[in-house]
C-alpha atoms as a PDB file:
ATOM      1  CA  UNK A   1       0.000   0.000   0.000  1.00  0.00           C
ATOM      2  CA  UNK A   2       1.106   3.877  -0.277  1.00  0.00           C
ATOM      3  CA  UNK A   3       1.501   5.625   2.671  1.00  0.00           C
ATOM      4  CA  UNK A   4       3.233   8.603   4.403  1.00  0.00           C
ATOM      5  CA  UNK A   5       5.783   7.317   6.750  1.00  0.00           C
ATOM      6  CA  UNK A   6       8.555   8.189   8.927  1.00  0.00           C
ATOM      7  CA  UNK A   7      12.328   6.988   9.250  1.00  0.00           C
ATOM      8  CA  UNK A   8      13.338   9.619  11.330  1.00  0.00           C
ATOM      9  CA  UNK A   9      11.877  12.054  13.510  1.00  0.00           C
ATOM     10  CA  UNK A  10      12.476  15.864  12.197  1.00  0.00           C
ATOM     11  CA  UNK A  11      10.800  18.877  10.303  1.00  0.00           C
ATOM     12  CA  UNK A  12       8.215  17.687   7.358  1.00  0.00           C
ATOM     13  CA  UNK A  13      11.293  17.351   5.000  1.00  0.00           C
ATOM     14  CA  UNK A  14      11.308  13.353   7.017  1.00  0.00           C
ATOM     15  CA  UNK A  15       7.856  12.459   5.992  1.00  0.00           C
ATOM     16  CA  UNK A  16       8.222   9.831   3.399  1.00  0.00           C
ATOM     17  CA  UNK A  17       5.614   8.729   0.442  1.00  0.00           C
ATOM     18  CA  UNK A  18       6.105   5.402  -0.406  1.00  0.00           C
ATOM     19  CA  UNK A  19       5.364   1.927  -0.185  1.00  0.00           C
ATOM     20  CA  UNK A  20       4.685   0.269   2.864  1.00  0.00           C
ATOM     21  CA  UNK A  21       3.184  -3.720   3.793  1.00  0.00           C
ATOM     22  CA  UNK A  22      -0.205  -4.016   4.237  1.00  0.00           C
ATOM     23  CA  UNK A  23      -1.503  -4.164   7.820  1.00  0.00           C
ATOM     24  CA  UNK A  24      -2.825  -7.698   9.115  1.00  0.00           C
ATOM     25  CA  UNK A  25      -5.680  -7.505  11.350  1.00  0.00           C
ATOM     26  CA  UNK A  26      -5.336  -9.428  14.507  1.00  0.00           C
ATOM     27  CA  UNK A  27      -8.416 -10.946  16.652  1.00  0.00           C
ATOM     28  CA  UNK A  28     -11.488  -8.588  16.981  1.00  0.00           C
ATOM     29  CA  UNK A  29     -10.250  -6.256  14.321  1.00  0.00           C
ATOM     30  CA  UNK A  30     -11.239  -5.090  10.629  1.00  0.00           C
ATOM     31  CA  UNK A  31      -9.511  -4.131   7.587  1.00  0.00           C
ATOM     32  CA  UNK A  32     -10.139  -0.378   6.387  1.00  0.00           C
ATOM     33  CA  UNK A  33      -9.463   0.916   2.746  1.00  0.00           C
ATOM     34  CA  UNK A  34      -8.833   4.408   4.082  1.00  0.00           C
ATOM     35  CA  UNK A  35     -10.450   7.309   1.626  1.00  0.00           C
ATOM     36  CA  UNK A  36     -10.092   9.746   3.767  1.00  0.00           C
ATOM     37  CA  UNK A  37      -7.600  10.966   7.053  1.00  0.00           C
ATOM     38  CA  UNK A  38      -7.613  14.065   8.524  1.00  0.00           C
ATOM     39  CA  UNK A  39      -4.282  16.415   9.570  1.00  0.00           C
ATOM     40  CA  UNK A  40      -4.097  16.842  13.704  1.00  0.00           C
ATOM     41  CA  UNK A  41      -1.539  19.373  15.763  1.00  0.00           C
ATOM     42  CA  UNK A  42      -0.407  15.859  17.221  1.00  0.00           C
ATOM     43  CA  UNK A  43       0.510  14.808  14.264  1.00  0.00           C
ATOM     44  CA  UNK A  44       3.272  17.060  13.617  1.00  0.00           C
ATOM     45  CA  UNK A  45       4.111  17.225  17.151  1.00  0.00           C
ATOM     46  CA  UNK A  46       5.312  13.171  17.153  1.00  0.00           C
ATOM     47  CA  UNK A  47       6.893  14.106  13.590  1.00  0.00           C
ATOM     48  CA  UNK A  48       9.037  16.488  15.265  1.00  0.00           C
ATOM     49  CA  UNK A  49       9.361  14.788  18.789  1.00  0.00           C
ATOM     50  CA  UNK A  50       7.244  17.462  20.608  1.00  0.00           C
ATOM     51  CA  UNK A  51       4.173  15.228  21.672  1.00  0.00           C
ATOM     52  CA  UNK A  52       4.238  14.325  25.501  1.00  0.00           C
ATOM     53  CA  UNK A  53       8.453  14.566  24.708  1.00  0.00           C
ATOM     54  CA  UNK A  54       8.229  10.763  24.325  1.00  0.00           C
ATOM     55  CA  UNK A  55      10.274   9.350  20.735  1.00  0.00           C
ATOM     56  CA  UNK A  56       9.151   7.543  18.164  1.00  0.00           C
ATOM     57  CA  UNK A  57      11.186   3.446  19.186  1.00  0.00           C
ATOM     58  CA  UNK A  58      10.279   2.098  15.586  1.00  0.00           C
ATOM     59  CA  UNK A  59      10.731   2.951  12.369  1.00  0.00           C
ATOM     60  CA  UNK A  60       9.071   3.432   9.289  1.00  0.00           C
ATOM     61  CA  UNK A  61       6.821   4.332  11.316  1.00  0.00           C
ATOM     62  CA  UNK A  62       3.067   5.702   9.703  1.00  0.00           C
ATOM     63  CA  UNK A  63       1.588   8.672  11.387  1.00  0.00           C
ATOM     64  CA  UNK A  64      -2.146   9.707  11.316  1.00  0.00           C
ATOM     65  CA  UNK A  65      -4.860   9.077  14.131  1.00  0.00           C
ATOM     66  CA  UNK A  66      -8.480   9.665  12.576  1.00  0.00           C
ATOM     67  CA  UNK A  67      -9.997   8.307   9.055  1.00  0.00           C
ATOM     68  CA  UNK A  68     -12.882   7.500   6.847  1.00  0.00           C
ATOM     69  CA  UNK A  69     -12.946   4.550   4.823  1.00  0.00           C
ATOM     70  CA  UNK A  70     -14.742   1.031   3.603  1.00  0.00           C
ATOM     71  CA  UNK A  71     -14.151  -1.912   5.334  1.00  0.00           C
ATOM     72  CA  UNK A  72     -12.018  -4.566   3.080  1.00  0.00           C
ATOM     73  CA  UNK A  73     -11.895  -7.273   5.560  1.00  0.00           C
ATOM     74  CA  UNK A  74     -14.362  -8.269   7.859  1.00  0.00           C
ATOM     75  CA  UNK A  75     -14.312  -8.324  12.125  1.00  0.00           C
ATOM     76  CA  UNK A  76     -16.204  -8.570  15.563  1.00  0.00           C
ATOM     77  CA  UNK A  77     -20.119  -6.814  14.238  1.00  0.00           C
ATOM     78  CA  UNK A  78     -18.852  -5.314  10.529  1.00  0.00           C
ATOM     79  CA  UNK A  79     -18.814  -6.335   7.516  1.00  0.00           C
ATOM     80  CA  UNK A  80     -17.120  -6.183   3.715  1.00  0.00           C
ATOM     81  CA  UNK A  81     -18.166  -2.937   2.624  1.00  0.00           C
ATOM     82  CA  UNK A  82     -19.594  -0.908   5.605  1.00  0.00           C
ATOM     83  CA  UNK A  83     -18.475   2.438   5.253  1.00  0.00           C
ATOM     84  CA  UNK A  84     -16.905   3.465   8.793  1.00  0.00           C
ATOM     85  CA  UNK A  85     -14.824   6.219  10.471  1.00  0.00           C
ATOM     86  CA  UNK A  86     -12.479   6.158  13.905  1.00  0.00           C
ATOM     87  CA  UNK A  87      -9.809   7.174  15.831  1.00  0.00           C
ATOM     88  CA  UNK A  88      -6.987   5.461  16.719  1.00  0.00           C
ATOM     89  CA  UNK A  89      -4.750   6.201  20.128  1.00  0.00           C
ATOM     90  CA  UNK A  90      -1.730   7.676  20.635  1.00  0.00           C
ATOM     91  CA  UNK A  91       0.929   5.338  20.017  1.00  0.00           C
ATOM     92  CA  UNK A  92      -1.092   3.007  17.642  1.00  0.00           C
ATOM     93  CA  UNK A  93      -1.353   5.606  14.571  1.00  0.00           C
ATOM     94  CA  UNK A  94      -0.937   4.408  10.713  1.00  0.00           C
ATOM     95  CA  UNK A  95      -3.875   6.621   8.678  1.00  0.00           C
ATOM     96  CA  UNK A  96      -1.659   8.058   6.520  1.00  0.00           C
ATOM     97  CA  UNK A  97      -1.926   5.064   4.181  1.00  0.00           C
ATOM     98  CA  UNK A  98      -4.320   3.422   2.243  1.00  0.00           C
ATOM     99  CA  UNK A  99      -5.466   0.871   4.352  1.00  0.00           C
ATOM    100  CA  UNK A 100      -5.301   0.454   8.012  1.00  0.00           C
ATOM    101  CA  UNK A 101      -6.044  -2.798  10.511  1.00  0.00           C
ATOM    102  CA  UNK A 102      -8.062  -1.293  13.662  1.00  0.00           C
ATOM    103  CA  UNK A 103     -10.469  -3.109  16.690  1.00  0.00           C
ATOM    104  CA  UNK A 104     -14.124  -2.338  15.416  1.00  0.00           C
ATOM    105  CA  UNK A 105     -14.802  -1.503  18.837  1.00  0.00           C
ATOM    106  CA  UNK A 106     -13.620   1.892  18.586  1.00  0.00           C
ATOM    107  CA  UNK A 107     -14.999   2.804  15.134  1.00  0.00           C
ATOM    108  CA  UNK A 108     -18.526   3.559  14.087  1.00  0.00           C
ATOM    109  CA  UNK A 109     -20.554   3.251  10.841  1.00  0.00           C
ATOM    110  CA  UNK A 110     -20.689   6.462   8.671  1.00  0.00           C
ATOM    111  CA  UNK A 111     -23.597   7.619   7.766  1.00  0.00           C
ATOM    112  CA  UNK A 112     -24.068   8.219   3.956  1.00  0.00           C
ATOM    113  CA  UNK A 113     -25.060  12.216   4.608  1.00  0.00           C
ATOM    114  CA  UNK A 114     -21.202  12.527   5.712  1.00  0.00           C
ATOM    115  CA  UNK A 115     -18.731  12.591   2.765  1.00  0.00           C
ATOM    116  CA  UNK A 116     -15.163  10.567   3.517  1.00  0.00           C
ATOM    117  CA  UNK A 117     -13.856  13.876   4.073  1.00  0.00           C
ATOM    118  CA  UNK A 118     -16.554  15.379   6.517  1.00  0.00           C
ATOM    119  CA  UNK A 119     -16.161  11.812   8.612  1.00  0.00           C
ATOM    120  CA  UNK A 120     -12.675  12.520   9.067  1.00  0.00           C
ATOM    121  CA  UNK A 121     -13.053  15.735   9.446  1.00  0.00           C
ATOM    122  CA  UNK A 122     -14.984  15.159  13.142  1.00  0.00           C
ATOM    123  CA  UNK A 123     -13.477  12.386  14.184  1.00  0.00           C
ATOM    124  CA  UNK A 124     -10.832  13.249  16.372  1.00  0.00           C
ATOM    125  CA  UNK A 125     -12.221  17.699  16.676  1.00  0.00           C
ATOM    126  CA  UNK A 126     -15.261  16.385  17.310  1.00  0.00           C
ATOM    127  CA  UNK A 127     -14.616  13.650  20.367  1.00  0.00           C
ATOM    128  CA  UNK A 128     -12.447  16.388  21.474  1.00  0.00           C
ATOM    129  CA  UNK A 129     -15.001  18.999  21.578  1.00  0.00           C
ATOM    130  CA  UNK A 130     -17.620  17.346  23.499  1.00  0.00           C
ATOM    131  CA  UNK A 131     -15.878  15.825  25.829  1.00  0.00           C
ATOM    132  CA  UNK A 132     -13.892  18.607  26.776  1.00  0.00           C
ATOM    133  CA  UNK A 133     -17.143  20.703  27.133  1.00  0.00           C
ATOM    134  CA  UNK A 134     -19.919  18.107  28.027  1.00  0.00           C
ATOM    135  CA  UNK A 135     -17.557  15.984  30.546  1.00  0.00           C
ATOM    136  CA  UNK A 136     -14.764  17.955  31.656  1.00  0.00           C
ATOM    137  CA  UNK A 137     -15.860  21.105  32.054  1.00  0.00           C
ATOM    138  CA  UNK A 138     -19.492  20.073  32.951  1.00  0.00           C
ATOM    139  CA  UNK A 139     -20.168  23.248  30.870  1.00  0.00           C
ATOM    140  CA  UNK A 140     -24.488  24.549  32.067  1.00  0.00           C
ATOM    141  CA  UNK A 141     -26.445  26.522  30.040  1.00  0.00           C
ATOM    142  CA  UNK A 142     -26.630  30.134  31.073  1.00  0.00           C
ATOM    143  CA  UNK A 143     -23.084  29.553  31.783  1.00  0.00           C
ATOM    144  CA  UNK A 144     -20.065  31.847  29.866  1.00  0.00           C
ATOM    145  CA  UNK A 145     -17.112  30.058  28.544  1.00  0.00           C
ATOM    146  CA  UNK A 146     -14.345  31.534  26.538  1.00  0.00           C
ATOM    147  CA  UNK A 147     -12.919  29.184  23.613  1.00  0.00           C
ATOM    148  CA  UNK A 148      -9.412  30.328  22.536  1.00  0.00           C
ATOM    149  CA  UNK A 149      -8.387  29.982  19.209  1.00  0.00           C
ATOM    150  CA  UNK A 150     -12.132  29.816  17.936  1.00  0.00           C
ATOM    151  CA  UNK A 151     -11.678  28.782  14.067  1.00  0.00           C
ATOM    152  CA  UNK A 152      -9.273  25.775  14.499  1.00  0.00           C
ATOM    153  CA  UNK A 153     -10.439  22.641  14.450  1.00  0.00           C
ATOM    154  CA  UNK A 154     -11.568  21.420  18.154  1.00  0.00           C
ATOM    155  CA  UNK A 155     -12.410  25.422  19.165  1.00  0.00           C
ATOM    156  CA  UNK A 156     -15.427  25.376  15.781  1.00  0.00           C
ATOM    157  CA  UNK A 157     -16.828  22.152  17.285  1.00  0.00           C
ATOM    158  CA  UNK A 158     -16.446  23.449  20.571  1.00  0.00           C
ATOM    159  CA  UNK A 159     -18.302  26.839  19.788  1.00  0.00           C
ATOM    160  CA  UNK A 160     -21.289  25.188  18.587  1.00  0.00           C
ATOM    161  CA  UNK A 161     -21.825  22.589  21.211  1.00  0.00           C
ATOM    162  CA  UNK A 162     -21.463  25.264  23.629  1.00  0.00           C
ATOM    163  CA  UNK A 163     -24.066  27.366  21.880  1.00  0.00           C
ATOM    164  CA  UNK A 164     -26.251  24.035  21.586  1.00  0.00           C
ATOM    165  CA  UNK A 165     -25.922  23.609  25.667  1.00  0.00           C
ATOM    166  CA  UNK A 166     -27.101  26.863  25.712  1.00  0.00           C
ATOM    167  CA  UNK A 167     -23.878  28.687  26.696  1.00  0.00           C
ATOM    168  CA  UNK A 168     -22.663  32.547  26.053  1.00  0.00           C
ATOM    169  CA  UNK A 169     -19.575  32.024  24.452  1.00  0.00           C
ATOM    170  CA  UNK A 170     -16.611  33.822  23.228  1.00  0.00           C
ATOM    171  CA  UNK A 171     -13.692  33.182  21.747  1.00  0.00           C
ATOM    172  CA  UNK A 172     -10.453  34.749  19.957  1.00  0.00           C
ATOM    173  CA  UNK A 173      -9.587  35.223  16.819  1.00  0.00           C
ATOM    174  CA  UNK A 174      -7.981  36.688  13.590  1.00  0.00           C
ATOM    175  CA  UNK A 175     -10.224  39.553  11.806  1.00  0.00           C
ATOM    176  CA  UNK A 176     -10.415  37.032   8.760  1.00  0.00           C
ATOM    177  CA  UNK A 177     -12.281  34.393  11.071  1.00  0.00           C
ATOM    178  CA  UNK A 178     -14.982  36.706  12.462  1.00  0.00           C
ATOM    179  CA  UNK A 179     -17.909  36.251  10.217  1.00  0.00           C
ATOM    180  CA  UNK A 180     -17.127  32.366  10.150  1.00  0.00           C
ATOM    181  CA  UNK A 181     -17.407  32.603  13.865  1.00  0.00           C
ATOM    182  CA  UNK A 182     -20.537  34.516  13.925  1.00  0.00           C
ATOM    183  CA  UNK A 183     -22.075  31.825  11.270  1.00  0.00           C
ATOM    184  CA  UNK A 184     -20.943  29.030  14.063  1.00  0.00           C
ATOM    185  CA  UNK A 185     -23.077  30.729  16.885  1.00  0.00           C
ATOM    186  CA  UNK A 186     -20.042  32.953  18.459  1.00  0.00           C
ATOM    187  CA  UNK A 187     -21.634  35.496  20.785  1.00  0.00           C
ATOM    188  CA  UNK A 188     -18.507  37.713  20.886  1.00  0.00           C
ATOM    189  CA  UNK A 189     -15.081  37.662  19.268  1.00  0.00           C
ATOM    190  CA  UNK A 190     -12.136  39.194  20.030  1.00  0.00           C
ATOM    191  CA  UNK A 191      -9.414  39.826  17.792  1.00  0.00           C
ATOM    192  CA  UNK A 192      -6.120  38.669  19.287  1.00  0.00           C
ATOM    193  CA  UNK A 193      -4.288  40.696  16.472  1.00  0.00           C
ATOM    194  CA  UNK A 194      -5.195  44.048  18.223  1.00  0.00           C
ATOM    195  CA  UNK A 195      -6.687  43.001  21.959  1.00  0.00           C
ATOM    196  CA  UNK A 196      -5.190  41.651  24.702  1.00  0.00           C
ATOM    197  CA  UNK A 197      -8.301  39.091  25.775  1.00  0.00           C
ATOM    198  CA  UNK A 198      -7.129  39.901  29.709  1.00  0.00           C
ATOM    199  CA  UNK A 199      -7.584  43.628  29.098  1.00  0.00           C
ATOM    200  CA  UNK A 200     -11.317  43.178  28.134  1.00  0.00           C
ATOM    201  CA  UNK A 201     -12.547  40.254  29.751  1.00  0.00           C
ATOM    202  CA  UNK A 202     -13.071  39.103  32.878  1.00  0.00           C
ATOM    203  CA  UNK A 203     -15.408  36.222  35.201  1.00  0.00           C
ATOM    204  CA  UNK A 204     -16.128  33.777  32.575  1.00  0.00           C
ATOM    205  CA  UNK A 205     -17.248  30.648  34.038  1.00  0.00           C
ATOM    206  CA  UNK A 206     -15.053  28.371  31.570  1.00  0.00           C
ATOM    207  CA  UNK A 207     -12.319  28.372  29.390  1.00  0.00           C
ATOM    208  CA  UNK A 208     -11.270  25.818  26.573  1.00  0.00           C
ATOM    209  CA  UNK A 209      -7.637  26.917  25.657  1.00  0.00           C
ATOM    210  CA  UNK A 210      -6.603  25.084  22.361  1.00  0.00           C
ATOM    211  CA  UNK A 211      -3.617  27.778  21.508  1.00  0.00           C
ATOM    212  CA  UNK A 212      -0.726  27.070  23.818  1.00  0.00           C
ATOM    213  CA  UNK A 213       1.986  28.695  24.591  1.00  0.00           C
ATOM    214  CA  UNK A 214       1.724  31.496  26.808  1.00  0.00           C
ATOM    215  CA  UNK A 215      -2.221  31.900  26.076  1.00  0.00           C
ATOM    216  CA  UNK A 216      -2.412  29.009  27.940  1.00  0.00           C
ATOM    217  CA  UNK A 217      -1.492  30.477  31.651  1.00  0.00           C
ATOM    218  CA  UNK A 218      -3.195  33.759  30.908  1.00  0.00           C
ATOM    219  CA  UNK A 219      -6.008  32.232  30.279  1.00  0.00           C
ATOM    220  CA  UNK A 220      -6.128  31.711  34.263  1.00  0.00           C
ATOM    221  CA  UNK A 221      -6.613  35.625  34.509  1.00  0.00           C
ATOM    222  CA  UNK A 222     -10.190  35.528  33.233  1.00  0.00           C
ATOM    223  CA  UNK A 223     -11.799  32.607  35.135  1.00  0.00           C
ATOM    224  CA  UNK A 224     -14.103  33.643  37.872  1.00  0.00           C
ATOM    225  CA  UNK A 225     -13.821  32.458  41.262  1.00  0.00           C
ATOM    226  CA  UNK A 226     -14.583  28.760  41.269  1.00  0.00           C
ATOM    227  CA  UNK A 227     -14.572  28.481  37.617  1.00  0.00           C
ATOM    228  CA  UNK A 228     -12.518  26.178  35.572  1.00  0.00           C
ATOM    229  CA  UNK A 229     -10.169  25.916  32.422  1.00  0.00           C
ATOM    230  CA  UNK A 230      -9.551  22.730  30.120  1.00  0.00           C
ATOM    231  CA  UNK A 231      -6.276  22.879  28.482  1.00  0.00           C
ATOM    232  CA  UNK A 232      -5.841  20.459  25.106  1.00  0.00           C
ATOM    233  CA  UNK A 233      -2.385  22.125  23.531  1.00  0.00           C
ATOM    234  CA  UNK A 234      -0.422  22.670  26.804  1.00  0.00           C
ATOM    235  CA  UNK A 235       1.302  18.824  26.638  1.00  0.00           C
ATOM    236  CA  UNK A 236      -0.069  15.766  28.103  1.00  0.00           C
ATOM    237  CA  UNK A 237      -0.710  17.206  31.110  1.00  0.00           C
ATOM    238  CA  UNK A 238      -3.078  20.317  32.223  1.00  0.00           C
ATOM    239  CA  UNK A 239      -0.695  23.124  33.123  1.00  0.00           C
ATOM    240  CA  UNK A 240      -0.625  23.449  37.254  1.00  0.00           C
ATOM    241  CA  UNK A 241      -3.440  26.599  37.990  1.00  0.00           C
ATOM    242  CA  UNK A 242      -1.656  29.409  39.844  1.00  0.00           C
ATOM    243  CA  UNK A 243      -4.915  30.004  41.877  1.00  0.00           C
ATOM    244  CA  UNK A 244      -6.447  27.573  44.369  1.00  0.00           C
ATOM    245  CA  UNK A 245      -9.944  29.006  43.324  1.00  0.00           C
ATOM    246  CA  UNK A 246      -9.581  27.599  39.625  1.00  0.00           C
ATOM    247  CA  UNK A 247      -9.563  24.231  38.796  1.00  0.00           C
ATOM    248  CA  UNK A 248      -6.887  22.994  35.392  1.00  0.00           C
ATOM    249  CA  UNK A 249      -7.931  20.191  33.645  1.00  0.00           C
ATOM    250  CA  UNK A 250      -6.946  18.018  30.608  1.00  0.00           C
ATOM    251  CA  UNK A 251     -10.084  15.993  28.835  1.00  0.00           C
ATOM    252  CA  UNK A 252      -9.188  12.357  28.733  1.00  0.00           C
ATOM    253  CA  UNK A 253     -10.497  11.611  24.755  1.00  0.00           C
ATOM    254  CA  UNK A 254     -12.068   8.303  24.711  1.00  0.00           C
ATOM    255  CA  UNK A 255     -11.494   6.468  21.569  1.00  0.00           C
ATOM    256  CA  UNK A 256     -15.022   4.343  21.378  1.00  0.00           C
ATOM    257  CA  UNK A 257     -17.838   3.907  18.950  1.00  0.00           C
ATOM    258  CA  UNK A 258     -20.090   5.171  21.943  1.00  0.00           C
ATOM    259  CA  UNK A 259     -18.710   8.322  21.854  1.00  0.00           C
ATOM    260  CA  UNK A 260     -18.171   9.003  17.801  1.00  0.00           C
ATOM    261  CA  UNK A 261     -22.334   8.112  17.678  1.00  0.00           C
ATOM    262  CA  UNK A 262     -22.718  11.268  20.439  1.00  0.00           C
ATOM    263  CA  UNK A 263     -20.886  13.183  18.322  1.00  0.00           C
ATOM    264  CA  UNK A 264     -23.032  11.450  15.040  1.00  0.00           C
ATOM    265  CA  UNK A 265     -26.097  12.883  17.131  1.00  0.00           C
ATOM    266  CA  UNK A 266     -24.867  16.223  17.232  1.00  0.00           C
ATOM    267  CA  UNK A 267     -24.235  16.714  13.830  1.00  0.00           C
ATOM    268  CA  UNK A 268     -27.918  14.455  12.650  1.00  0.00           C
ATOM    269  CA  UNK A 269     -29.537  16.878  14.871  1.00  0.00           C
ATOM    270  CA  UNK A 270     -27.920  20.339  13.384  1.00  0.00           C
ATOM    271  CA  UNK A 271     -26.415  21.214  16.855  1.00  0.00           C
ATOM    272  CA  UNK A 272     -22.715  21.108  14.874  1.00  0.00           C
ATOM    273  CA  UNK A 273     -21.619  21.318  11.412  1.00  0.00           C
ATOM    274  CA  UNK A 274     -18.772  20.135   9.961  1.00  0.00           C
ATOM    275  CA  UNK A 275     -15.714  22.142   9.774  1.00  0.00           C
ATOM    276  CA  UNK A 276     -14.483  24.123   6.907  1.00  0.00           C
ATOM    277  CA  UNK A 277     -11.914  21.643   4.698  1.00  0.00           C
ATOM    278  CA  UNK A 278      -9.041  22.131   3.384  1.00  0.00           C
ATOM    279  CA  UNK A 279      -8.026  18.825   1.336  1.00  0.00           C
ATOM    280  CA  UNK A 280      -4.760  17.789   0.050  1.00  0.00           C
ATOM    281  CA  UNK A 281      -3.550  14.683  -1.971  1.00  0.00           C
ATOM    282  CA  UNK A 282      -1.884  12.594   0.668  1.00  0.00           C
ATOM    283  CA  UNK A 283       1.612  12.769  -1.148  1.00  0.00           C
ATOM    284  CA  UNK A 284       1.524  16.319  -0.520  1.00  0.00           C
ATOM    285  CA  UNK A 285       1.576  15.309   3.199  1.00  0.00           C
ATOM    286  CA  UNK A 286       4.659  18.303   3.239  1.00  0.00           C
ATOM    287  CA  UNK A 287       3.243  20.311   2.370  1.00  0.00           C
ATOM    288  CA  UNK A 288       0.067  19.764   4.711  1.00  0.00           C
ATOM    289  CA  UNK A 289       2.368  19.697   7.477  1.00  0.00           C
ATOM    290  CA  UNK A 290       3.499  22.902   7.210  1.00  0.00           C
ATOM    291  CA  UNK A 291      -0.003  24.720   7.134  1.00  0.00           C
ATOM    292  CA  UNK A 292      -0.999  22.868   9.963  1.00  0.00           C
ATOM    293  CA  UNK A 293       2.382  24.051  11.639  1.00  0.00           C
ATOM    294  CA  UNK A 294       1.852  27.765  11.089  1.00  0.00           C
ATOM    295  CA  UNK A 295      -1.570  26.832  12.714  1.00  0.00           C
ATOM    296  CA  UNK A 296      -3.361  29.449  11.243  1.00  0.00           C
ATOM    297  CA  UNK A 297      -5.647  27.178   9.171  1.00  0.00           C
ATOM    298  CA  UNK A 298      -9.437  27.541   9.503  1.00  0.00           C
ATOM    299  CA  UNK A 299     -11.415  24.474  10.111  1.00  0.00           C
ATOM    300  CA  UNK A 300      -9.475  21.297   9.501  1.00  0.00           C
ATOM    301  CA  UNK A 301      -7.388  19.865   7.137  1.00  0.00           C
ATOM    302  CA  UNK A 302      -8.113  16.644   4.922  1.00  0.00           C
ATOM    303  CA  UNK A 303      -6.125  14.363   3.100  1.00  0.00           C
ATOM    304  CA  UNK A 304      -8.102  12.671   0.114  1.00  0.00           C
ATOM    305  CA  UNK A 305      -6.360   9.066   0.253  1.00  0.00           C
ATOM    306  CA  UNK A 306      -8.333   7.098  -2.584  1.00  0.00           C
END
């Protein structure tokens, strides 16, 4: 099969098109022609070495965590055929290839509204964004929660099943972003260009920080008293709060068909919409690597595999 593999860790000059063996699915697993695999920060960030400072012990090794594909060989309830979309763990990626052996427990049947490229699109930003707003932050409606880095990825799903929950929310962003914001249900935007958010903002009830760097401990500044602050680009753990009356916390993303249907509901029922795509033929993985990088992409980008 083709695929996008590494045989070194480094910048996206090491990611390699080529040939690679076909995966062999063990016990309780399926074979998946992959059509579609999306492009994720942690991607780039075990390309480089950056994610959770851990390296890569074997090599080729084929990077990618969330896809959309067919099922070519059969396992546990699914059959030849079924067209299905997952994610796959840290550690155990390999979507950056045309086919990909993976436990059917943790991937769920597409449904034929969604395209290839809208299933991958939500896999991973999707599971992210709900539980990191429904279970981590326990986010209430009436409640205000401010979603850095609004038109990435995770922050657009976020947004909208916020709004859905019947949040206030605002976020930050770029002056290019704002009216895709506003079409997502943003209540208020702030442009990080020209405003510092701390300057203007105060007593929110939540925060979902999804920027890093030092966004990530200022965010701290605007949480009211006994309010909380979810942190998914900081590194594997939540950064520690520097006040006792603010809790830090890091959303444990269960892989699990379970929680892909949730996020299936969500989008059936019109409470999210899929995020703006960006596509790219997978041997222009490169290339894809550096836009994500810059990470100043809006919505998410999609490799077309087959």
């Amino acid at each position: 099969m083709k695929a996008v593999f590494l045989d070194r860790q480094g910048g996206p000059e090491v990611l390699v098109y080529g040939d690679q063996p076909d995966p062999v699915p063990g016990p309780g697993m399926v074979c998946v022609d992959i059509h579609a695999a999306s492009v994720n920060a942690a991607d780039w960030k075990v390309r480089s070495g950056q994610y959770d400072g851990g390296t890569i012990d074997r090599f080729p090794y084929i990077l990618g965590r969330d896809f959309s594909g067919v099922v070519s060989k059969a396992g546990a309830d699914l059959s030849v055929g079924e067209e299905v979309f997952g994610v796959l763990a840290a550690g155990q990626e390999g979507t950056y290839a045309e086919r990909v052996a993976v436990h059917g427990s943790i991937i769920a049947r597409k449904p034929p509204e969604l395209s290839h490229l809208q299933a991958a699109a939500i896999a991973l930003t999707g599971l992210t964004a709900k539980i990191a707003i429904e279970d981590t932050l326990e986010l209430q409606s009436g409640e205000t929660i401010l979603v850095q880095g609004g038109a990435g990825g995770v922050a657009s799903m976020a947004i909208q099943i916020a709004r859905h929950l019947g949040a206030r929310v605002i976020t930050t962003a770029s002056p290019a972003n704002h009216d895709y914001l506003e079409t997502l249900g943003a209540d208020e935007i702030i442009d990080y260009t020209s405003v510092d958010f701390t300057e203007v903002l105060s007593g929110v009830d939540a925060v979902l920080e999804t920027v890093g760097d030092d966004v990530a401990m200022r965010s701290f500044d605007v949480v009211a008293p006994g309010g909380r602050a979810a942190f998914i680009a900081s590194g594997p753990q939540a950064p520690a709060s520097p006040r006792a009356d603010v809790r830090s916390l890091r959303p444990a993303v269960g892989r699990d068909r379970p929680h892909l249907e949730r996020v299936l509901e969500l989008v059936a029922c019109g409470a999210v919409r899929v995020p703006e795509i960006t596509e790219y033929p997978l041997e222009r993985a490169r290339d894809a690597h550096r836009v994500s990088e810059a990470r100043h992409l809006r919505g998410k980008l999609v490799f077309r595999v087959q």
